[in-house]
N, C-alpha and C. Protein backbone atom coordinates (compact mmCIF):
# COMPACT_ATOMS: atom_id res chain seq x y z
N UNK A 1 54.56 -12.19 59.58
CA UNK A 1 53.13 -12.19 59.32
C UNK A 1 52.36 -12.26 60.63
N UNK A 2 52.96 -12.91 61.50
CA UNK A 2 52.23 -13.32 62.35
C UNK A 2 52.34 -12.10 63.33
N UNK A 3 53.62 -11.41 63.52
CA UNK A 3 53.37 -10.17 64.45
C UNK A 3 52.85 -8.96 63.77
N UNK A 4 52.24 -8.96 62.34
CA UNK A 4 51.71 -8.19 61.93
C UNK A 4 50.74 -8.34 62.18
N UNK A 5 49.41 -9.31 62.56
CA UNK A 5 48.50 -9.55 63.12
C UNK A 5 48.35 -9.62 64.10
N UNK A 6 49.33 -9.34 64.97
CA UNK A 6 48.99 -8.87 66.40
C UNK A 6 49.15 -7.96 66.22
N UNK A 7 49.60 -6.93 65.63
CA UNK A 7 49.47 -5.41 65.46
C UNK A 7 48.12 -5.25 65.21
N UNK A 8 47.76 -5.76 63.75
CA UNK A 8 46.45 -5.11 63.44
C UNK A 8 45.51 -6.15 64.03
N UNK A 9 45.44 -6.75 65.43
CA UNK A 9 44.35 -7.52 65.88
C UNK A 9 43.53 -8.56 65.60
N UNK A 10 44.18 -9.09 64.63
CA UNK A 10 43.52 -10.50 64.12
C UNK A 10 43.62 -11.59 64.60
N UNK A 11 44.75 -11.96 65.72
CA UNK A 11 44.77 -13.15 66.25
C UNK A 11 43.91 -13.87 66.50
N UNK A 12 42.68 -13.64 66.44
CA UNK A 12 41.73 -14.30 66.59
C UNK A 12 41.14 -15.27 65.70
N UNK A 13 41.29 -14.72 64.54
CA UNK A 13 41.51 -15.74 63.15
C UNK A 13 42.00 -16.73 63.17
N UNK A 14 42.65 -17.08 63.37
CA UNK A 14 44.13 -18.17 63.64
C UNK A 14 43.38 -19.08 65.06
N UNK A 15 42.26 -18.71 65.40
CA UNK A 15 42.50 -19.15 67.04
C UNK A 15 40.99 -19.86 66.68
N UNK A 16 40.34 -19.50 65.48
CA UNK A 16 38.81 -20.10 65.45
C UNK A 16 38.71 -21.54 65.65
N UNK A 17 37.67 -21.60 65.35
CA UNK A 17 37.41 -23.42 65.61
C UNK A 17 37.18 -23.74 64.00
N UNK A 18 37.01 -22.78 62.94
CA UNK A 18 37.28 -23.13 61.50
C UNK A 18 37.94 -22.96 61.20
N UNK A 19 38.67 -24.13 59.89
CA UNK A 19 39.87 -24.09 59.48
C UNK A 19 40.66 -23.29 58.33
N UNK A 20 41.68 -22.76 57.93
CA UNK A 20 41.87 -21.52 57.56
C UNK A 20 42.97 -22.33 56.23
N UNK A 21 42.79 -21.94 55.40
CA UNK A 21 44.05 -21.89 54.28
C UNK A 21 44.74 -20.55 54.42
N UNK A 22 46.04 -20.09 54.48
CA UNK A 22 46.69 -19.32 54.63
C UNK A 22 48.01 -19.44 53.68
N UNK A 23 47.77 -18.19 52.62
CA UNK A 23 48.91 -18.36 51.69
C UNK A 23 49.74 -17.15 51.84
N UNK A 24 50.99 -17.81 52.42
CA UNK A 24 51.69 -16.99 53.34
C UNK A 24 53.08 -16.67 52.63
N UNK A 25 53.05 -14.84 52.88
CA UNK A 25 54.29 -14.68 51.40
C UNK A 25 55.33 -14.95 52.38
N UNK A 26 56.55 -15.15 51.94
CA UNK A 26 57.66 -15.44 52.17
C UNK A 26 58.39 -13.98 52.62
N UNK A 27 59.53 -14.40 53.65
CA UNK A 27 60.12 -13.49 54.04
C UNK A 27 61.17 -12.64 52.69
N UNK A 28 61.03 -13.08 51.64
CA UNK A 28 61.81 -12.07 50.11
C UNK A 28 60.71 -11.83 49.83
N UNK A 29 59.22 -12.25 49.58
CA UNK A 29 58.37 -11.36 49.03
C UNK A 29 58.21 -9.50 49.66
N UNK A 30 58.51 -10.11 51.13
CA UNK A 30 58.02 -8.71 51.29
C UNK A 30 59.32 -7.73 50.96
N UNK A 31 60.48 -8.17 50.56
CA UNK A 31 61.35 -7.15 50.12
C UNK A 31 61.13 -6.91 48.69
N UNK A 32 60.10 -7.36 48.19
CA UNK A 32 59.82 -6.98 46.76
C UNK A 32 58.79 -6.24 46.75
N UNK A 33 58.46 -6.02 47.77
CA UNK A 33 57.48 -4.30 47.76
C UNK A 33 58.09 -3.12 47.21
N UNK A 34 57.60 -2.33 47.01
CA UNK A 34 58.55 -0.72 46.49
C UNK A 34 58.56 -0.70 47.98
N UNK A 35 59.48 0.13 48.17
CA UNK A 35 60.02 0.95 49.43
C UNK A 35 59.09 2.04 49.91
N UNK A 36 59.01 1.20 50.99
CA UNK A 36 58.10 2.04 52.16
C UNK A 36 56.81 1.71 52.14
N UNK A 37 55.99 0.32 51.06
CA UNK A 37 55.21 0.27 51.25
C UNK A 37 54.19 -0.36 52.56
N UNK A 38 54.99 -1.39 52.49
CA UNK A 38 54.39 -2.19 53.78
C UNK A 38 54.72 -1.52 55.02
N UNK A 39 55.51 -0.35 55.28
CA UNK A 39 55.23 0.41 56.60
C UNK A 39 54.47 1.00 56.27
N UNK A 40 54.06 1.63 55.39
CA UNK A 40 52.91 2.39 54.91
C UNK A 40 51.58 1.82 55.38
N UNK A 41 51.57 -0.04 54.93
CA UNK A 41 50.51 -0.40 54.97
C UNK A 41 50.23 -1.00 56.57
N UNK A 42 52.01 -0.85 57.43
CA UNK A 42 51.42 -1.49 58.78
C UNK A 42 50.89 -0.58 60.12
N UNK A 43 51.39 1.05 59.51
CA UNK A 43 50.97 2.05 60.36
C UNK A 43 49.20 2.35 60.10
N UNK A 44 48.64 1.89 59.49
CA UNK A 44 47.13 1.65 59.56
C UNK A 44 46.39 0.38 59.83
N UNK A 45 46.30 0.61 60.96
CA UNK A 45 45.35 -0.80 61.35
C UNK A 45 44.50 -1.05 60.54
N UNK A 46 43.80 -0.70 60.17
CA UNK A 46 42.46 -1.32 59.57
C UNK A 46 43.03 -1.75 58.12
N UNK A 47 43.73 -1.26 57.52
CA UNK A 47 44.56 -1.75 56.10
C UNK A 47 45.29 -2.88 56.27
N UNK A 48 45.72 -3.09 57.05
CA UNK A 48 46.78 -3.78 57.41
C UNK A 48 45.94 -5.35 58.02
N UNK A 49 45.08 -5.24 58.25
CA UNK A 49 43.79 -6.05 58.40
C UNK A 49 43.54 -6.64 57.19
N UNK A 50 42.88 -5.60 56.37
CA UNK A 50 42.49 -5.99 55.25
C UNK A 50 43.18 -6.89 54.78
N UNK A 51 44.96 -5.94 54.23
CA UNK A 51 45.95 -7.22 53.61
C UNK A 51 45.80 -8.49 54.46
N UNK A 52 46.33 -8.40 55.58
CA UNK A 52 46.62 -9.66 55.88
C UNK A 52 44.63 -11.01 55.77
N UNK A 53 43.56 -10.74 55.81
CA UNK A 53 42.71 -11.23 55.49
C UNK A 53 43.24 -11.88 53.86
N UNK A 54 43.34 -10.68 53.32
CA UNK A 54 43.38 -11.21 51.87
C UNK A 54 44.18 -12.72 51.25
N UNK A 55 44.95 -12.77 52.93
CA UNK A 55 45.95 -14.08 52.16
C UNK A 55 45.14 -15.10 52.95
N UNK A 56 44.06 -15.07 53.57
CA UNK A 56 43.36 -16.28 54.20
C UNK A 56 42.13 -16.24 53.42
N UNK A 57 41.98 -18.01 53.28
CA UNK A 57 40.34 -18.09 52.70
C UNK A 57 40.18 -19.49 54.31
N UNK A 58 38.90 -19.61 53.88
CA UNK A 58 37.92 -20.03 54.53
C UNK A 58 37.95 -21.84 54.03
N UNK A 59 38.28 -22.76 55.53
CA UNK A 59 38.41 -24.28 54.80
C UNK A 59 40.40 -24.70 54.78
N UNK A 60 40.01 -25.89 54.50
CA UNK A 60 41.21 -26.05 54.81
C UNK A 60 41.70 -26.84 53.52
N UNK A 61 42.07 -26.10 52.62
CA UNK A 61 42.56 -26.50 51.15
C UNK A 61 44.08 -27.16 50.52
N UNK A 62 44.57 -28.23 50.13
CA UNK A 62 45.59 -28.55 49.82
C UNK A 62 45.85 -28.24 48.50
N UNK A 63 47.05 -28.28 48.28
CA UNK A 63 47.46 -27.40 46.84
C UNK A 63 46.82 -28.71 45.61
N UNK A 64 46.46 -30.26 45.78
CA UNK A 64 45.98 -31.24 45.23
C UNK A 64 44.38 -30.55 44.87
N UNK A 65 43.57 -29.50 45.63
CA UNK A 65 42.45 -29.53 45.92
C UNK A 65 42.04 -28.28 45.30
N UNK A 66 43.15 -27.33 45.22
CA UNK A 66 42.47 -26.27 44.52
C UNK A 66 42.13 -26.16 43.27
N UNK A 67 40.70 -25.32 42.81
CA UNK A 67 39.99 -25.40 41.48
C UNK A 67 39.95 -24.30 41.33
N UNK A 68 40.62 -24.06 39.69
CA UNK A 68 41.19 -23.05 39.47
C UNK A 68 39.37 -22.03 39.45
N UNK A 69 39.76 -20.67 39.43
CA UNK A 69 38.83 -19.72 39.61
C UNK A 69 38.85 -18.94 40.78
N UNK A 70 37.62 -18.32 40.85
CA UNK A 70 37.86 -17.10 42.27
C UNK A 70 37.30 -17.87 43.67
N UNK A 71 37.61 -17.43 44.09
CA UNK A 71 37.56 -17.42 45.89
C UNK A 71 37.19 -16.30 46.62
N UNK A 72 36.67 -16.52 47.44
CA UNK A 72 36.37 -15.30 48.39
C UNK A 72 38.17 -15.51 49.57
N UNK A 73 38.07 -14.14 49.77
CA UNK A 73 39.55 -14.09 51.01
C UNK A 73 38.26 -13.84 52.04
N UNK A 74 39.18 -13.49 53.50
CA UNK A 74 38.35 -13.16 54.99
C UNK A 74 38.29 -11.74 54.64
N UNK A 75 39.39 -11.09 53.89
CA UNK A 75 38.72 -9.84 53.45
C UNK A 75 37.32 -8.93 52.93
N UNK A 76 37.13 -10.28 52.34
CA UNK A 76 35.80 -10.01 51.68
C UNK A 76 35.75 -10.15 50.07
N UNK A 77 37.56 -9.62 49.45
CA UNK A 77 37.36 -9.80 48.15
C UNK A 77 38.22 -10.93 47.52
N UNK A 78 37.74 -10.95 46.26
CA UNK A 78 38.33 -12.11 45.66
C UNK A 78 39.49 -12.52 45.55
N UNK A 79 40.04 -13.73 45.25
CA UNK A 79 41.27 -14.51 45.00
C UNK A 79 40.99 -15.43 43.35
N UNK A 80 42.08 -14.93 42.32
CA UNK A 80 42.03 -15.83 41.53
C UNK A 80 43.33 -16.88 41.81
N UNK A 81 42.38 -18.33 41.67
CA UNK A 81 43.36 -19.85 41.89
C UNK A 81 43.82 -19.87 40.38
N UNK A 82 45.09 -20.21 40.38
CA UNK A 82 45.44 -21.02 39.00
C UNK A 82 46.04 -22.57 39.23
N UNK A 83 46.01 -23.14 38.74
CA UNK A 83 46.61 -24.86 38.52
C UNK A 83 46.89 -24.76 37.40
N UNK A 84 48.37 -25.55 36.86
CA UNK A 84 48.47 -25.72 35.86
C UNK A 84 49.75 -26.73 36.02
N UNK A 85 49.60 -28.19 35.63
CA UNK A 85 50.48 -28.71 35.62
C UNK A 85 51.16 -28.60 37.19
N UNK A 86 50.94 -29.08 38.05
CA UNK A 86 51.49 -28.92 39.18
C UNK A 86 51.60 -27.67 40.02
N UNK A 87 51.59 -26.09 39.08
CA UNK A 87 52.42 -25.36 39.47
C UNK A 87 50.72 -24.42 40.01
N UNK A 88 50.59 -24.02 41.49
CA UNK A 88 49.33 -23.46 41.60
C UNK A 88 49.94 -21.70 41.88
N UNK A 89 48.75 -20.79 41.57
CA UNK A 89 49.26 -19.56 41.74
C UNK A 89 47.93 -19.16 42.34
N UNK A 90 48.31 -17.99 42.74
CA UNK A 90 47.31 -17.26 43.86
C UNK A 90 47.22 -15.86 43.03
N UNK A 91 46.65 -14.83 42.70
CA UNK A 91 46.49 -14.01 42.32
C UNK A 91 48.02 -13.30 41.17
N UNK A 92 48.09 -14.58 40.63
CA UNK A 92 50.00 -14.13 39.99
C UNK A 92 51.03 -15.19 40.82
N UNK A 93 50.53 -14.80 41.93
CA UNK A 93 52.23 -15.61 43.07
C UNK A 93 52.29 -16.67 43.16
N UNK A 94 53.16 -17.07 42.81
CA UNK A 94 53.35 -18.73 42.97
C UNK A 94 53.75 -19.35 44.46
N UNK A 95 52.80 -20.46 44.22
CA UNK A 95 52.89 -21.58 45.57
C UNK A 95 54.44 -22.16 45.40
N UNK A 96 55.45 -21.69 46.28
CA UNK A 96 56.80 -22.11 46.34
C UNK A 96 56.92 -23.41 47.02
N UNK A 97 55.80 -23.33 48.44
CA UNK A 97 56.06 -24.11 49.44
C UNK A 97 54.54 -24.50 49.62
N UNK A 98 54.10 -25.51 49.61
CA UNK A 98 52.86 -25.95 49.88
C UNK A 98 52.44 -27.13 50.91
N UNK A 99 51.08 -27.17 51.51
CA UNK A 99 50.66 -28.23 52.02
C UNK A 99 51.66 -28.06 53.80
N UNK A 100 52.12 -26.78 54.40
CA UNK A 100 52.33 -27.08 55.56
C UNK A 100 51.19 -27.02 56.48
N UNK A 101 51.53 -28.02 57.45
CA UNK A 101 50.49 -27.98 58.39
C UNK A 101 50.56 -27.09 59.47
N UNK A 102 48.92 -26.60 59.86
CA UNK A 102 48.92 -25.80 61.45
C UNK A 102 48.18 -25.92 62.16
N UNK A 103 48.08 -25.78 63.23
CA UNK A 103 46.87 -25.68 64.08
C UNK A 103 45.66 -26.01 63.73
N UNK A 104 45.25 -24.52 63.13
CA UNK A 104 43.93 -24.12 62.26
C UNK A 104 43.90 -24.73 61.32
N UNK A 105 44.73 -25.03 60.14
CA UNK A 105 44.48 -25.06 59.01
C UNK A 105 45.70 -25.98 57.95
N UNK A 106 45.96 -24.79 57.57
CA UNK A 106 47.21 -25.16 56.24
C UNK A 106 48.16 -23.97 55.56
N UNK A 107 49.37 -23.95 55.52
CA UNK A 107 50.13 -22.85 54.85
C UNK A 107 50.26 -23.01 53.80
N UNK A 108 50.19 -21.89 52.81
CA UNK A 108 51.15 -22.06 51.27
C UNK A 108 51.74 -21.24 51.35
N UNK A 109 53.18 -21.27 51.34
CA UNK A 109 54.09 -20.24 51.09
C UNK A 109 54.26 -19.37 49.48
N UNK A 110 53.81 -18.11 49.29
CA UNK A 110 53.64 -18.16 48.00
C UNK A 110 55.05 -16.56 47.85
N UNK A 111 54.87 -16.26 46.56
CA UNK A 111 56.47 -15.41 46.43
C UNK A 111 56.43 -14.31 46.13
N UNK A 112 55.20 -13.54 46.67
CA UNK A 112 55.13 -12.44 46.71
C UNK A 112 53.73 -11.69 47.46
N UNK A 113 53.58 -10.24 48.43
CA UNK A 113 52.70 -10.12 48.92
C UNK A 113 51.33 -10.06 48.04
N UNK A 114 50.37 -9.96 48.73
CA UNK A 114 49.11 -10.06 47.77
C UNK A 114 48.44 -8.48 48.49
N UNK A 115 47.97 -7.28 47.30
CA UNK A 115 47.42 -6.58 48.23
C UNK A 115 46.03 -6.36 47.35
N UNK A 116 45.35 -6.30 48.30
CA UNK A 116 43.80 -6.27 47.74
C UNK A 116 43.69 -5.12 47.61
N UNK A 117 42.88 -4.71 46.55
CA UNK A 117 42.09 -3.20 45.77
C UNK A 117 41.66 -2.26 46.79
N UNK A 118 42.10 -1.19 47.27
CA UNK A 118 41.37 -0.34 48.08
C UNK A 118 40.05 0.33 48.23
């Protein structure tokens, strides 16, 4: 994830002085793409932007804290939260790994990529 954003130029995100929730797919999510998508999606910078925005919101949220409903991503478009009984989901994907700490913010490891509407 992270050298995909130095590809498509976002490091700067990560580097703000606001704090970032980042729900970050796991290294098997991205083999659950169809084939060839995510080179597809990393040979375009500006797409590849987009996705990776889509898995950051704005604030620094613990999986205790999220209320279920939409969210804005840094993308611009929405995120639906679910809670239910412990188990939180992000647009479908489930929070596997939650509440790591970073720098900026906070990770959720969730179990599959998220790609926003073109």
């Amino acid at each position: 994830f992270l050298s995909a954003a130095k590809t498509a130029g976002i490091m700067g995100e990560f580097e703000s002085r606001h704090p970032l929730t980042l729900f970050l797919p796991t290294d098997t999510a991205f083999t659950q793409l169809p084939d060839g998508e995510w080179e597809t999606i990393s040979r375009n910078r500006k797409r590849l932007a987009e996705v990776l925005r889509y898995h950051m919101v704005k604030g620094r949220m613990k999986v205790t804290e999220v209320k279920p409903g939409l969210t804005q991503s840094l993308s611009g478009s929405d995120l639906m939260l679910k809670s239910d009984n412990g188990m939180v989901t992000v647009n479908g994907a489930r929070v596997t790994e939650s509440d790591l700490p970073a720098d900026n913010g906070i990770i959720h490891g969730i179990d599959r990529v998220l790609i926003p509407p073109e």
